[in-house]
N, C-alpha and C. Protein backbone atom coordinates (compact mmCIF):
# COMPACT_ATOMS: atom_id res chain seq x y z
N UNK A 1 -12.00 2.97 -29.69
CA UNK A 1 -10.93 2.24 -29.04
C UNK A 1 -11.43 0.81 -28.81
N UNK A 2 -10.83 0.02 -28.91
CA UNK A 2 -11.00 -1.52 -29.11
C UNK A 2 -10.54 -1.83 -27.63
N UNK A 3 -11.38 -3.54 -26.90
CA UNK A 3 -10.82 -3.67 -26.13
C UNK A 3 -9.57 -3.84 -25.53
N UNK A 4 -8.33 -4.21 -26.41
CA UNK A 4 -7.11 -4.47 -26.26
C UNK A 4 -6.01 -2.97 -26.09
N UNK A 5 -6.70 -2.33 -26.85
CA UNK A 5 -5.97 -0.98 -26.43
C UNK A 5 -6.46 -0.50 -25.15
N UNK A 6 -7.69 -0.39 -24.93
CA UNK A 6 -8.48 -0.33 -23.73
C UNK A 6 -7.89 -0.37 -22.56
N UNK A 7 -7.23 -1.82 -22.59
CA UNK A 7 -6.62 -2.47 -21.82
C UNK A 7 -5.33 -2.34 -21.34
N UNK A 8 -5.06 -1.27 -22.68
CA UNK A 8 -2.98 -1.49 -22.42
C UNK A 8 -3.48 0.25 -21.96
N UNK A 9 -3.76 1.02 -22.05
CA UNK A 9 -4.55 2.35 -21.61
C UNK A 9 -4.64 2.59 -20.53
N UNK A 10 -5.39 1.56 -19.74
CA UNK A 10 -5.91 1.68 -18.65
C UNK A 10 -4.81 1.13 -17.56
N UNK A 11 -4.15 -0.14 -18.05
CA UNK A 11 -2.99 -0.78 -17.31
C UNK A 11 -1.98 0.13 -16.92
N UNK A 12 -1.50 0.78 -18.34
CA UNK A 12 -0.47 2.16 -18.14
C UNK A 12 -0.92 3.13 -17.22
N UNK A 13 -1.94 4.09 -17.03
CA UNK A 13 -2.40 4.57 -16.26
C UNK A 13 -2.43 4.47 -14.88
N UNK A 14 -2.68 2.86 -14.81
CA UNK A 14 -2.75 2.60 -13.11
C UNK A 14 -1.73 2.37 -13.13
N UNK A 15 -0.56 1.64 -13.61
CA UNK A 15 1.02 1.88 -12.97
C UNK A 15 1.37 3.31 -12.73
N UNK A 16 0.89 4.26 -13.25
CA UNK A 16 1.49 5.75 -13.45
C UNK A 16 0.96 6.23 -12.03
N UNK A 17 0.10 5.58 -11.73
CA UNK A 17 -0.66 6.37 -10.81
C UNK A 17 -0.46 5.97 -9.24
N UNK A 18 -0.19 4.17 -9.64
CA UNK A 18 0.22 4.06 -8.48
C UNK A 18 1.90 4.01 -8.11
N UNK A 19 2.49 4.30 -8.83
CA UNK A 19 4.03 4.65 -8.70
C UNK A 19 4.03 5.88 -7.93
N UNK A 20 3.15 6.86 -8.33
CA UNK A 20 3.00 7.97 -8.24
C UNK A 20 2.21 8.08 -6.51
N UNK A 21 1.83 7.57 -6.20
CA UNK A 21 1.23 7.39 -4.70
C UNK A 21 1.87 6.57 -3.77
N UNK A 22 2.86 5.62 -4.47
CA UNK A 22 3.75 4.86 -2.83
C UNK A 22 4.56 5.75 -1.80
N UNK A 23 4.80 7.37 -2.15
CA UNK A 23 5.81 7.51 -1.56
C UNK A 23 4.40 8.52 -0.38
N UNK A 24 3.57 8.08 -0.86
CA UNK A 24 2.40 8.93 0.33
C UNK A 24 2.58 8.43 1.77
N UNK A 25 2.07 9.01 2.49
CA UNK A 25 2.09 8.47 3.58
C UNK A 25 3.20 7.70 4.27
N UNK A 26 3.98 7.50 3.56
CA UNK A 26 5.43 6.30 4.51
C UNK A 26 5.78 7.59 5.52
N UNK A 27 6.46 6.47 6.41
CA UNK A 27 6.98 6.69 7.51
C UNK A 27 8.20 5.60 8.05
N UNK A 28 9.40 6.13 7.86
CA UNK A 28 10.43 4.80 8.09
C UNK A 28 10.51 4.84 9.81
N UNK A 29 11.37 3.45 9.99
CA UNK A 29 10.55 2.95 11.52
C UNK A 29 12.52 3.93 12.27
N UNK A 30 11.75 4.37 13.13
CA UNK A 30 12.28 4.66 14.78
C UNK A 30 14.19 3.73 14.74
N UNK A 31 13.47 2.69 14.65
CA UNK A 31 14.36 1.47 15.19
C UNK A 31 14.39 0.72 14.02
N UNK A 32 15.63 0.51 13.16
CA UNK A 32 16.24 -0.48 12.25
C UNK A 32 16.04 -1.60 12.72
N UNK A 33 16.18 -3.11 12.33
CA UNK A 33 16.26 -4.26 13.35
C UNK A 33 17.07 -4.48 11.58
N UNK A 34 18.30 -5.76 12.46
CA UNK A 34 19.42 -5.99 11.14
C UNK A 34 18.80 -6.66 10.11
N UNK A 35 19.43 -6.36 9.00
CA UNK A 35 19.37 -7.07 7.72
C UNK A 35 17.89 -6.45 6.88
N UNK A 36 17.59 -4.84 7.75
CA UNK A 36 16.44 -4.24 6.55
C UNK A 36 17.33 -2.76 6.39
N UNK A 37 16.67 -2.81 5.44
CA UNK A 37 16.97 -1.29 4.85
C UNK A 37 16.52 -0.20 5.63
N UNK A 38 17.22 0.99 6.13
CA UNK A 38 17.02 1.98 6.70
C UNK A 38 15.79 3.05 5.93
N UNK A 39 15.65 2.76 4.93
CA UNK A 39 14.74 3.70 4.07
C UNK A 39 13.31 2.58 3.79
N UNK A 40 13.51 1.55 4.77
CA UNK A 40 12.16 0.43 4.71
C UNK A 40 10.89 0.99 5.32
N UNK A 41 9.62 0.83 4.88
CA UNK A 41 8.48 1.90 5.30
C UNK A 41 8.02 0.46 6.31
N UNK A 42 7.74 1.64 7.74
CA UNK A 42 7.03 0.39 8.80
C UNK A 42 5.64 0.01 8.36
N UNK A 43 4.58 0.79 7.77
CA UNK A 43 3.55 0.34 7.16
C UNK A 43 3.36 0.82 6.04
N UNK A 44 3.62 0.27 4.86
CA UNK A 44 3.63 0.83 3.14
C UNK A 44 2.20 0.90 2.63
N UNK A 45 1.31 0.35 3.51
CA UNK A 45 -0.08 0.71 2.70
C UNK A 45 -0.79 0.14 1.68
N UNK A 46 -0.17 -0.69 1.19
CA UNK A 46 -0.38 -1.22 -0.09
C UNK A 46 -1.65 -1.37 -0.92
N UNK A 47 -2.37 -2.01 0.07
CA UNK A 47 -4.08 -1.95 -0.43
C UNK A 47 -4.78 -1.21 0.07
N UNK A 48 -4.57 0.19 -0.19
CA UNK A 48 -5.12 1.61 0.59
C UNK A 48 -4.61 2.35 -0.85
N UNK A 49 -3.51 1.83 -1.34
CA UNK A 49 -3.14 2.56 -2.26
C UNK A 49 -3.21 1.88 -3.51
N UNK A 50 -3.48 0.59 -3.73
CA UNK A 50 -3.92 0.17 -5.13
C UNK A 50 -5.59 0.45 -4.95
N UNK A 51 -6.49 0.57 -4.18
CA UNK A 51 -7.42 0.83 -4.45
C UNK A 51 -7.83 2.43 -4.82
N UNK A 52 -6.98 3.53 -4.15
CA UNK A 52 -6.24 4.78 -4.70
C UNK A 52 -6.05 4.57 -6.24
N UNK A 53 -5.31 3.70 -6.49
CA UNK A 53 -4.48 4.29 -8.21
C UNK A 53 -6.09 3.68 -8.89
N UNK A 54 -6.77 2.85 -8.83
CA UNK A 54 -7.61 2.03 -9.54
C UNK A 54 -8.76 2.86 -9.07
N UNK A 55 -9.01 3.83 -8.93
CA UNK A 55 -9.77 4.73 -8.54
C UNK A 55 -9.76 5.95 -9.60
N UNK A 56 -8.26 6.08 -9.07
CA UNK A 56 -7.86 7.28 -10.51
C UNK A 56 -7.73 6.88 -11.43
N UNK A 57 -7.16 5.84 -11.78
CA UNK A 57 -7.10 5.58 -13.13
C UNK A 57 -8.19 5.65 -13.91
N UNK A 58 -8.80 4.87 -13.15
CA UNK A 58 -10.62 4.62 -13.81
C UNK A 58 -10.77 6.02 -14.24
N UNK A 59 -10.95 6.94 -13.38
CA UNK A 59 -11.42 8.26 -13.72
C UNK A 59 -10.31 8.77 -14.82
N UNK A 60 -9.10 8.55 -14.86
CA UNK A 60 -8.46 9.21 -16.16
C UNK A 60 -8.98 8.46 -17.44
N UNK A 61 -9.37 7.03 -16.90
CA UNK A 61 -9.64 6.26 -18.42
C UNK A 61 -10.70 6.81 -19.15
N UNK A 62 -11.63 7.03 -17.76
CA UNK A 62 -12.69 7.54 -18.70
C UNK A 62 -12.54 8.91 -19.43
N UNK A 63 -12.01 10.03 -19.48
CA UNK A 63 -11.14 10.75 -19.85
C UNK A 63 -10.82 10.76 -20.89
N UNK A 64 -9.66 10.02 -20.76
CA UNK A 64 -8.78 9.77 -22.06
C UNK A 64 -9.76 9.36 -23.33
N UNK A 65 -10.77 7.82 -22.75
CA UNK A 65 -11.81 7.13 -23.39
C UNK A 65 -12.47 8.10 -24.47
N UNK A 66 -13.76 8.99 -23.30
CA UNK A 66 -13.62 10.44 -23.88
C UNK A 66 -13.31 11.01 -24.74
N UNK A 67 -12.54 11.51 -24.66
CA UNK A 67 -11.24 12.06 -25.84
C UNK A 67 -11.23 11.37 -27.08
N UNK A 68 -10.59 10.10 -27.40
CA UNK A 68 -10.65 9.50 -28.35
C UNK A 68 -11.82 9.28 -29.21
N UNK A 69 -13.08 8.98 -28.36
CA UNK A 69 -13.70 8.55 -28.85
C UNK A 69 -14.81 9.73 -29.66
N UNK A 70 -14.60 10.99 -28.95
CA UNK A 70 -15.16 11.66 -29.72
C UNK A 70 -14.50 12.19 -31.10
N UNK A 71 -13.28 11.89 -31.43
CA UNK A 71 -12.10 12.11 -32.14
C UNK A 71 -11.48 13.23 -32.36
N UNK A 72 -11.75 14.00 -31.31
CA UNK A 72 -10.98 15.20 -30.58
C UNK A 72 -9.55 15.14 -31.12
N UNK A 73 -8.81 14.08 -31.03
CA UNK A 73 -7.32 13.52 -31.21
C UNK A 73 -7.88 12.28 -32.02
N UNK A 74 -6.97 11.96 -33.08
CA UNK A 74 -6.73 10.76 -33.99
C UNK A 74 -6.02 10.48 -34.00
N UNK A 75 -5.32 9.31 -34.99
CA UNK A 75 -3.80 8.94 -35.30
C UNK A 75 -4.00 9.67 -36.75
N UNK A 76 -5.33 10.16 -37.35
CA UNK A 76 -4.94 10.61 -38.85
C UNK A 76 -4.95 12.17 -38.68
N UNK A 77 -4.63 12.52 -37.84
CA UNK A 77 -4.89 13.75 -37.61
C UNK A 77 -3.32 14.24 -37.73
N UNK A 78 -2.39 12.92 -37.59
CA UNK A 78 -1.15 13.09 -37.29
C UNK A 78 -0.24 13.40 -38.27
């Protein structure tokens, strides 16, 4: 795997992962105050949880990395 695939690999992954972890932990607030959304999280976490997805990801990349590289899976295999 070349660095550029590497890259689009690993990028995909951590969106997957951290899409996959925002809905952790929320808690919507008690008390609306006007002009927010009722389904608005009082503390969303954000850098608790990109350091979460970039955690996993890493560990799926290496994985996946893994995989390919021993050529377990090919594209000529296809």
């Amino acid at each position: 795997m070349d660095l550029v695939s590497g890259a689009v690999v690993f990028i995909l992954l951590w969106w997957w992962v951290f899409f996959m972890t925002l809905p952790f932990g929320i808690k919507t607030p008690d008390v609306v105050e006007p002009g927010h959304a009722t389904s608005a999280p009082e503390k969303p976490m954000l850098k608790r949880k990109v350091i979460i997805s970039t955690v996993i990801a890493t560990f799926l990349f290496a994985i996946v990395y893994g995989i390919i590289d021993s050529g377990l899976i090919s594209l000529s295999d296809l």
